[in-house]
Each structure stands twice: as structure tokens, then as C-alpha cells.
N, C-alpha and C. Protein backbone atom coordinates (compact mmCIF):
# COMPACT_ATOMS: atom_id res chain seq x y z
N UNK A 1 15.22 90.17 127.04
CA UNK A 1 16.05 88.98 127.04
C UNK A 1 16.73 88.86 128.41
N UNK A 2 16.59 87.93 129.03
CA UNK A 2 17.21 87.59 130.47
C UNK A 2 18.64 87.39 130.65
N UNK A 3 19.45 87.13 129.18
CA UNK A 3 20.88 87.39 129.30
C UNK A 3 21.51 88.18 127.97
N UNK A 4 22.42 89.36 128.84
CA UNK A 4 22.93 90.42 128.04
C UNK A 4 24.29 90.33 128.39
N UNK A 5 24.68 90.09 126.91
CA UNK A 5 26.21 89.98 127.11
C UNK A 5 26.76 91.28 126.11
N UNK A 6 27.70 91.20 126.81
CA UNK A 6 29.12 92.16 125.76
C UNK A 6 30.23 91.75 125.16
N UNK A 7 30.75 91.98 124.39
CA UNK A 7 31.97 91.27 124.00
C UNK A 7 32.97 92.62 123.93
N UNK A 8 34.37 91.89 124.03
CA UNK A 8 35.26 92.72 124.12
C UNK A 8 36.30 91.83 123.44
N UNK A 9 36.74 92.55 122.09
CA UNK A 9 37.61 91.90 121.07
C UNK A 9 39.12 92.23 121.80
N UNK A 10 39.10 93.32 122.18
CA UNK A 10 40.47 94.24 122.32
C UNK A 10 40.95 93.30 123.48
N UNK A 11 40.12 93.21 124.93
CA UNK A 11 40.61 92.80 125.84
C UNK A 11 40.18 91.12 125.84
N UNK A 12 39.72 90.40 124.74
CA UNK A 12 39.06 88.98 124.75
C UNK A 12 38.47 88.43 125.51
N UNK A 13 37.11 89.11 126.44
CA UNK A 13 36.80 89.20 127.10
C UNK A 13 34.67 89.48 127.10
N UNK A 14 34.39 88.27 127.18
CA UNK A 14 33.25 87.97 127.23
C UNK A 14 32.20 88.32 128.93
N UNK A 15 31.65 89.78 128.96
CA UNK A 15 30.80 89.79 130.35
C UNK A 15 29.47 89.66 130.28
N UNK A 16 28.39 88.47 130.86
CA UNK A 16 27.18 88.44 130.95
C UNK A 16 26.79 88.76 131.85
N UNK A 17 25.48 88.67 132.13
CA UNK A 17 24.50 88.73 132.97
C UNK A 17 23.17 88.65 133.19
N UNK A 18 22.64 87.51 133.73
CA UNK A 18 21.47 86.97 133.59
C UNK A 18 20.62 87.39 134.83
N UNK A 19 19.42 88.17 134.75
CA UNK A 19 18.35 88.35 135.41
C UNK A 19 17.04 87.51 135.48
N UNK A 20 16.13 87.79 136.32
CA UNK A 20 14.53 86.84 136.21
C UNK A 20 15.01 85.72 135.72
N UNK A 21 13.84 84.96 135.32
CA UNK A 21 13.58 83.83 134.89
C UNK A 21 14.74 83.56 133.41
N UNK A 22 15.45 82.83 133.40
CA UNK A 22 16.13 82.20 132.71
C UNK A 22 15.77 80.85 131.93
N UNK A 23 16.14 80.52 130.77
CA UNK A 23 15.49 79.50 130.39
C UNK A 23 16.42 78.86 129.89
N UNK A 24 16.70 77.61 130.10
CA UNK A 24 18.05 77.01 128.73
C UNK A 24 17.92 77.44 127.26
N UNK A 25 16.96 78.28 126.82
CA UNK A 25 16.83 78.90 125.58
C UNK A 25 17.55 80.13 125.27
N UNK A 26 17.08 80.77 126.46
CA UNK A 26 17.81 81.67 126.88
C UNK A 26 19.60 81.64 126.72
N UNK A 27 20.07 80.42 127.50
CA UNK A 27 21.40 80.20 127.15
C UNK A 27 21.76 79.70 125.85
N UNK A 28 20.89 79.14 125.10
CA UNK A 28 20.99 78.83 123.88
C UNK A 28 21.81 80.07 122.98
N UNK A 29 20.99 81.12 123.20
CA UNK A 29 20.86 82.26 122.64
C UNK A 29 22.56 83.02 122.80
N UNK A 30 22.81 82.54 124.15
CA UNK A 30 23.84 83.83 124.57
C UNK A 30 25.35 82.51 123.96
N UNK A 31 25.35 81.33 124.13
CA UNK A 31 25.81 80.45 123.25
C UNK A 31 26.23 81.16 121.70
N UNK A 32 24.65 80.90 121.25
CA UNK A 32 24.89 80.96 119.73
C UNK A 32 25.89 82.70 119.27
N UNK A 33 25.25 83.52 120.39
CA UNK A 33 25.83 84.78 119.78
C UNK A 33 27.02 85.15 120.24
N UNK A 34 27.94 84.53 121.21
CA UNK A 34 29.15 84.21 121.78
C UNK A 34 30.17 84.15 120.40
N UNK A 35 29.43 82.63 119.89
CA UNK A 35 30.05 82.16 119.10
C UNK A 35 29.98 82.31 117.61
N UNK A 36 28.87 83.30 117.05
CA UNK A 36 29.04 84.06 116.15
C UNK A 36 29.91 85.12 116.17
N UNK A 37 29.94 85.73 117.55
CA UNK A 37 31.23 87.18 117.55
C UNK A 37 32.64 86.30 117.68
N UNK A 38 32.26 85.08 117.37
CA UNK A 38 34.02 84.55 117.41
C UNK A 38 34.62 84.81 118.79
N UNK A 39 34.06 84.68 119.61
CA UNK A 39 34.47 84.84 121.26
C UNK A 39 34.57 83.77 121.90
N UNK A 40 33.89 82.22 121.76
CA UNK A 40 33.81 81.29 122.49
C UNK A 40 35.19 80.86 123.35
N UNK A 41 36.21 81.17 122.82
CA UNK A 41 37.35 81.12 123.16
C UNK A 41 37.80 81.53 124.33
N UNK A 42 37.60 83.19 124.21
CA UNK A 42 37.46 84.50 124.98
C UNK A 42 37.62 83.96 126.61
N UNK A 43 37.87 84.84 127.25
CA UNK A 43 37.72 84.75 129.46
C UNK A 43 36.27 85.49 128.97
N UNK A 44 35.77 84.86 130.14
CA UNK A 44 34.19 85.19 130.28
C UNK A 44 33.64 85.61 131.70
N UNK A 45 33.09 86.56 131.83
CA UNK A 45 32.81 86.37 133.62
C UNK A 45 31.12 86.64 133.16
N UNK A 46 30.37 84.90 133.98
CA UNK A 46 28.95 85.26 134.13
C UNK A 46 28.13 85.75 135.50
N UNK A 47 27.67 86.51 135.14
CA UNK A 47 26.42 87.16 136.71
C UNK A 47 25.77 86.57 136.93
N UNK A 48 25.21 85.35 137.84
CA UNK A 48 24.01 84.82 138.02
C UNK A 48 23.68 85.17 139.32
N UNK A 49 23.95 85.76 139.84
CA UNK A 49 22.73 85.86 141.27
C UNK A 49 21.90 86.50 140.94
N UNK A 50 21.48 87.04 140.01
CA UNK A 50 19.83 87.11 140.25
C UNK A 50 18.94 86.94 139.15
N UNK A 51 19.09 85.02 139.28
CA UNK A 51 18.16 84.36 138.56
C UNK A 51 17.58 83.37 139.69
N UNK A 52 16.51 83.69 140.38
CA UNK A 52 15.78 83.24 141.51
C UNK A 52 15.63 81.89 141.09
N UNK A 53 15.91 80.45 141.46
CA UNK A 53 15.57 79.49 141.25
C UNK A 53 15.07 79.23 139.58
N UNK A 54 15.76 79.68 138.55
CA UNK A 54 15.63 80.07 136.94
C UNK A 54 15.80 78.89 136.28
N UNK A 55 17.15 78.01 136.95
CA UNK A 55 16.97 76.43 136.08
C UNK A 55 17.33 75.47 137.50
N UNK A 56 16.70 74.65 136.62
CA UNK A 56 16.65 73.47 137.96
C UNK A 56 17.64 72.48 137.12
N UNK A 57 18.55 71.23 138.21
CA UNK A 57 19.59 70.63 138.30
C UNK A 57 19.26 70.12 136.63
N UNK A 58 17.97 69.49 136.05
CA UNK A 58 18.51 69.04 135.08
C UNK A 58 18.95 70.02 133.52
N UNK A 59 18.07 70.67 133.89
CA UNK A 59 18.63 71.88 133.30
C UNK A 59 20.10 72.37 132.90
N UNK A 60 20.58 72.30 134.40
CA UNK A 60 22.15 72.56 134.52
C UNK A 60 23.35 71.87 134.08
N UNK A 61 22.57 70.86 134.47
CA UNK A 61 23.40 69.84 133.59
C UNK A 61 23.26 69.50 132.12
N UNK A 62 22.33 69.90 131.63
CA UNK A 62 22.18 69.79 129.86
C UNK A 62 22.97 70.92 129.39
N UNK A 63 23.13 72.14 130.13
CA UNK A 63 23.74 73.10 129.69
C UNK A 63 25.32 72.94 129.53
N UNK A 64 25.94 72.53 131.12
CA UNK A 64 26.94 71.86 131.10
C UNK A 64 27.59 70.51 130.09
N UNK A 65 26.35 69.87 129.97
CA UNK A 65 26.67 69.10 128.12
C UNK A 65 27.31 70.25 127.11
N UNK A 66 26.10 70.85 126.97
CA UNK A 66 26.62 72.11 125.78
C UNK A 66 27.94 72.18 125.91
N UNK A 67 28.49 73.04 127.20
CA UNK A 67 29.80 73.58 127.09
C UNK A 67 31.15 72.44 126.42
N UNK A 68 30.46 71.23 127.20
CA UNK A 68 31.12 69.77 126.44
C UNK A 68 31.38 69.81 125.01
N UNK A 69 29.89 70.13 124.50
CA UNK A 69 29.97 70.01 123.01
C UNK A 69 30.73 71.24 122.52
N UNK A 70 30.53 72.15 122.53
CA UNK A 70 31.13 73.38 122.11
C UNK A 70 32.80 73.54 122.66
N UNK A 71 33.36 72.71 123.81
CA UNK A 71 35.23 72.43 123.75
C UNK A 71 35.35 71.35 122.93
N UNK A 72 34.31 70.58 122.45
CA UNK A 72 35.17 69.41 121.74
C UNK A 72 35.09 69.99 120.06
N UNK A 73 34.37 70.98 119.98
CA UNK A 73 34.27 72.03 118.25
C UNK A 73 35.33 73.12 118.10
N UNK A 74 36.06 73.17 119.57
CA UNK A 74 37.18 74.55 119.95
C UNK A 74 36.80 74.52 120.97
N UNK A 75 38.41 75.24 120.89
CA UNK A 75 38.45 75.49 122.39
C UNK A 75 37.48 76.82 123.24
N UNK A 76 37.55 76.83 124.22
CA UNK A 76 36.81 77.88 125.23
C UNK A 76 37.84 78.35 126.31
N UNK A 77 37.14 79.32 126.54
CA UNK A 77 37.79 80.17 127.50
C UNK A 77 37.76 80.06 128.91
N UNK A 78 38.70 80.37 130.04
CA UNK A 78 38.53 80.42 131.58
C UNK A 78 36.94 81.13 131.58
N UNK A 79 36.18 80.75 132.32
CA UNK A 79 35.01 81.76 133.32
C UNK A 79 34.86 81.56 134.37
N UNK A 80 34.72 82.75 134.79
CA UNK A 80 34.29 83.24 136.45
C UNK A 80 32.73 83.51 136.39
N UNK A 81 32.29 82.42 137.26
CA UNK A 81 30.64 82.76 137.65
C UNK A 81 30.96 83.73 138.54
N UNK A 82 30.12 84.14 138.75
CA UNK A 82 29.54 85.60 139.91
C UNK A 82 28.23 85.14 140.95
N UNK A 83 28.34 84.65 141.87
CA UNK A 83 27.29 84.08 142.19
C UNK A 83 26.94 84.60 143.74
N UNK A 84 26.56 85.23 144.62
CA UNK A 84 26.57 86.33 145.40
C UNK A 84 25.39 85.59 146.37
N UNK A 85 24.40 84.67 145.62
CA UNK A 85 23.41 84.14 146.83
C UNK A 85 23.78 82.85 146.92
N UNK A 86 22.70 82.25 148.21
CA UNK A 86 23.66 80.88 148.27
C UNK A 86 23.12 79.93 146.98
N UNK A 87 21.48 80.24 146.85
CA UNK A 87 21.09 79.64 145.64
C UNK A 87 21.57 79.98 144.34
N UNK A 88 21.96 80.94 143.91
CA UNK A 88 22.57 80.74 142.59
C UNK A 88 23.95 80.28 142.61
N UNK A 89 24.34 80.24 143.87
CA UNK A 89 26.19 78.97 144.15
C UNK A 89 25.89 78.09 143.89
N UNK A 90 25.11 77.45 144.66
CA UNK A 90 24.51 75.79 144.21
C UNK A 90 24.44 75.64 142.94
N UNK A 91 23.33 76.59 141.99
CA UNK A 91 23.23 76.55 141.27
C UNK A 91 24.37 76.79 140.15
N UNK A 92 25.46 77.48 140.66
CA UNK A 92 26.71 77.04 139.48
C UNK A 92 27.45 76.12 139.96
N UNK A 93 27.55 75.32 141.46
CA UNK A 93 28.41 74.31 141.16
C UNK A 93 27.53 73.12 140.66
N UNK A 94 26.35 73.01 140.69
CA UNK A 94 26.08 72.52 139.62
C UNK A 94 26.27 72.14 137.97
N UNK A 95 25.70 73.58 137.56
CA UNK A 95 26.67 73.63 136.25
C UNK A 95 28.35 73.30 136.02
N UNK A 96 28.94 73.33 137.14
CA UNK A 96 30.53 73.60 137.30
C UNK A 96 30.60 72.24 137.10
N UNK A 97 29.97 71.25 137.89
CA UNK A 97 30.21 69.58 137.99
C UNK A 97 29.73 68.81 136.86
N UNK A 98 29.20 69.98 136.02
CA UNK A 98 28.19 69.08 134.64
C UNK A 98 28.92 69.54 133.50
N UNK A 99 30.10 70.93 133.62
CA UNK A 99 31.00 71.30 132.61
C UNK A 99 32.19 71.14 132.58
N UNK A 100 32.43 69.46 133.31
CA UNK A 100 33.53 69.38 133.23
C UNK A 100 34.71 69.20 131.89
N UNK A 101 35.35 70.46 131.54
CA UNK A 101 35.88 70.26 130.40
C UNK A 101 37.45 70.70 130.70
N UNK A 102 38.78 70.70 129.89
CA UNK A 102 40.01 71.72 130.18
C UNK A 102 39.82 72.81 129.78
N UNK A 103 39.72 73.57 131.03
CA UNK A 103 39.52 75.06 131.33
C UNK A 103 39.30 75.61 132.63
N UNK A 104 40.00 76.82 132.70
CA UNK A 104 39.59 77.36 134.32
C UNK A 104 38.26 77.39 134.63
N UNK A 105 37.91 77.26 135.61
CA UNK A 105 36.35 77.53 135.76
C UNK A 105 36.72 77.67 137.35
N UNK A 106 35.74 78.72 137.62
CA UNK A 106 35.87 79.41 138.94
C UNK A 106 34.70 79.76 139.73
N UNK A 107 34.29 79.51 140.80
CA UNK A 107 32.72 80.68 141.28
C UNK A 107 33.41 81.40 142.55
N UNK A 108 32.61 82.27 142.20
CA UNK A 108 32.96 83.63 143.42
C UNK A 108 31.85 84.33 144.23
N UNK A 109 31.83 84.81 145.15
CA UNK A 109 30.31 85.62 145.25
C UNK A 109 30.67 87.33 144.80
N UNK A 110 32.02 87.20 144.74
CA UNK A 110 32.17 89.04 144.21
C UNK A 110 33.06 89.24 142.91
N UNK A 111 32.39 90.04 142.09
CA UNK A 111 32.82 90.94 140.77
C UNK A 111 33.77 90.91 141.34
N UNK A 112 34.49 91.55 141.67
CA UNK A 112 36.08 92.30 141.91
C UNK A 112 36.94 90.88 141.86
N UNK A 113 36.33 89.80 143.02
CA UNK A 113 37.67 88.54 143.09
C UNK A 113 37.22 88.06 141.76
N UNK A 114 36.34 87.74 140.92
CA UNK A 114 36.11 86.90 140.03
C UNK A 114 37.08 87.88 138.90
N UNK A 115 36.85 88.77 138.80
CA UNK A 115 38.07 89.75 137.56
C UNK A 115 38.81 89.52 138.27
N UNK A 116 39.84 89.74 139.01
CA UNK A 116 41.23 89.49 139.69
C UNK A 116 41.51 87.98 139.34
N UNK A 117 40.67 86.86 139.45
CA UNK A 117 40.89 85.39 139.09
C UNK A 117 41.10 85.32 137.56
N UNK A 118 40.19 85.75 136.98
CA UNK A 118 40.23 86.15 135.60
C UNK A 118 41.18 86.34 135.09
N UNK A 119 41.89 87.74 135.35
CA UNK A 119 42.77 88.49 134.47
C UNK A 119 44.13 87.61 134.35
N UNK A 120 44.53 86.68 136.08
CA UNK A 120 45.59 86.34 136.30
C UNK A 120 45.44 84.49 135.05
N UNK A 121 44.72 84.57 134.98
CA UNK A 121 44.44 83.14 133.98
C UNK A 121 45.39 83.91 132.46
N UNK A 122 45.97 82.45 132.22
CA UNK A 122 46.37 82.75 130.59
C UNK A 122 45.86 82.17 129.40
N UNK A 123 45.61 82.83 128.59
CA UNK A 123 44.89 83.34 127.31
C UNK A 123 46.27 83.53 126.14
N UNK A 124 45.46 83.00 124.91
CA UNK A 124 46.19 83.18 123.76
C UNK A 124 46.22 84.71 123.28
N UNK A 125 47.79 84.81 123.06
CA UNK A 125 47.64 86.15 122.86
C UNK A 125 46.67 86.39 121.08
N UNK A 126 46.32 87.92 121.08
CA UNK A 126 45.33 88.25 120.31
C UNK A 126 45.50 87.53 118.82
N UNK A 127 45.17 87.37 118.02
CA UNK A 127 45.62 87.08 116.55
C UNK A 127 45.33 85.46 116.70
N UNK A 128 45.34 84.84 117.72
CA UNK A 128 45.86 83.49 117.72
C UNK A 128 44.43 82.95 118.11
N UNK A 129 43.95 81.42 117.58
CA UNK A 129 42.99 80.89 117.84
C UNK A 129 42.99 80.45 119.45
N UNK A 130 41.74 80.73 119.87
CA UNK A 130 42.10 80.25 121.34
C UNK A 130 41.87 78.97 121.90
């Protein structure tokens, strides 16, 4: 599977990461099981630099629908893309301009600033719908 996520109940905290070829099915997938662990809510930080040219603009933007549909069913959480090449930047401000919803949304090219952006974002404390 090209995206492997973790969930983290304790710290509400959703980390992916997508390799090779990616498919909007693919995100389908990491979607649906997000939001079965009751995480959609959650801070999220996604990895995409190394999905080599994986979805193309319209792609990105159907996905960015999704995120539409899924804040107007509940709410969602701040995420930090991770995006380290110049093509997978493009490729999330893409998505970034197609998910426009209320919520932080951030791209970075490094792990470390994207958690530091992260952590300082506020979140419902635990118990509470997010």
C-alpha cells in the first residue's frame, strides 16, 4: 500500500506517508481508515516527497474536494505536508489551493519545522469532539 499511516489517540495525532506511485484510491483508503479510527479531527503531518509525479493537478484537486466534503461531515484537523522536492511542493500547493477549508494547513520541506508548526497549532483538548 503506497500510504501508511499511524494514529496516535494519546497525542491526537495522525502521521502518513506516501511512497511510489500513488493513486486517489490510494487516498481513498487512508481517508476511509483515518476516519474509522475516529481521527479525522486529529493534527496530521503528511510525507509526500517521494511520490514521483503520483497524481496529476486533476487529481489534486478532486482530492482537495474530498477534504471539502469530509469538513462539511466534521470537523478536521491542522496538517503539515512534508514536501522536500520541488515537485511534490507544487504538488501540495496544489492540493493546498483545492482544500480550501477552516483549518491550518501548512507545507514545509522538513519533518522537524512541519512538527514544530504542528504542535504550536490548537486542538481540542482530548475527550472533546474536534
Amino acid at each position: 500500500m503506497p500510504v501508511h499511516w499511524t494514529v496516535s489517540h494519546t497525542a491526537r495525532l495522525v502521521v502518513a506517508v506516501a511512497k511510489g506511485d500513488v493513486t486517489p484510491a490510494d487516498f481513498e483508503r487512508y481517508f476511509a481508515g483515518v476516519t474509522a479510527d475516529g481521527a479525522m479531527a486529529y493534527a496530521k503531518i503528511f510525507e509526500i516527497t517521494h511520490t514521483p509525479s503520483a497524481l496529476n493537478e486533476e487529481n489534486l484537486k478532486s482530492l482537495g474536494e474530498r477534504v471539502i466534503y469530509y469538513a462539511k461531515h466534521g470537523q478536521i484537523g491542522p496538517i503539515a505536508i512534508v514536501a522536500a522536492s520541488d515537485e511534490s511542493y507544487a504538488q501540495a500547493q496544489v492540493f493546498a489551493a483545492a482544500a480550501k477549508v477552516n483549518r491550518p494547513l501548512a507545507i514545509f520541506r522538513e519533518l522537524h519545522a512541519a512538527r514544530q508548526w504542528l504542535d504550536a497549532q490548537p486542538r481540542p483538548p482530548a475527550g472533546e469532539p474536534g
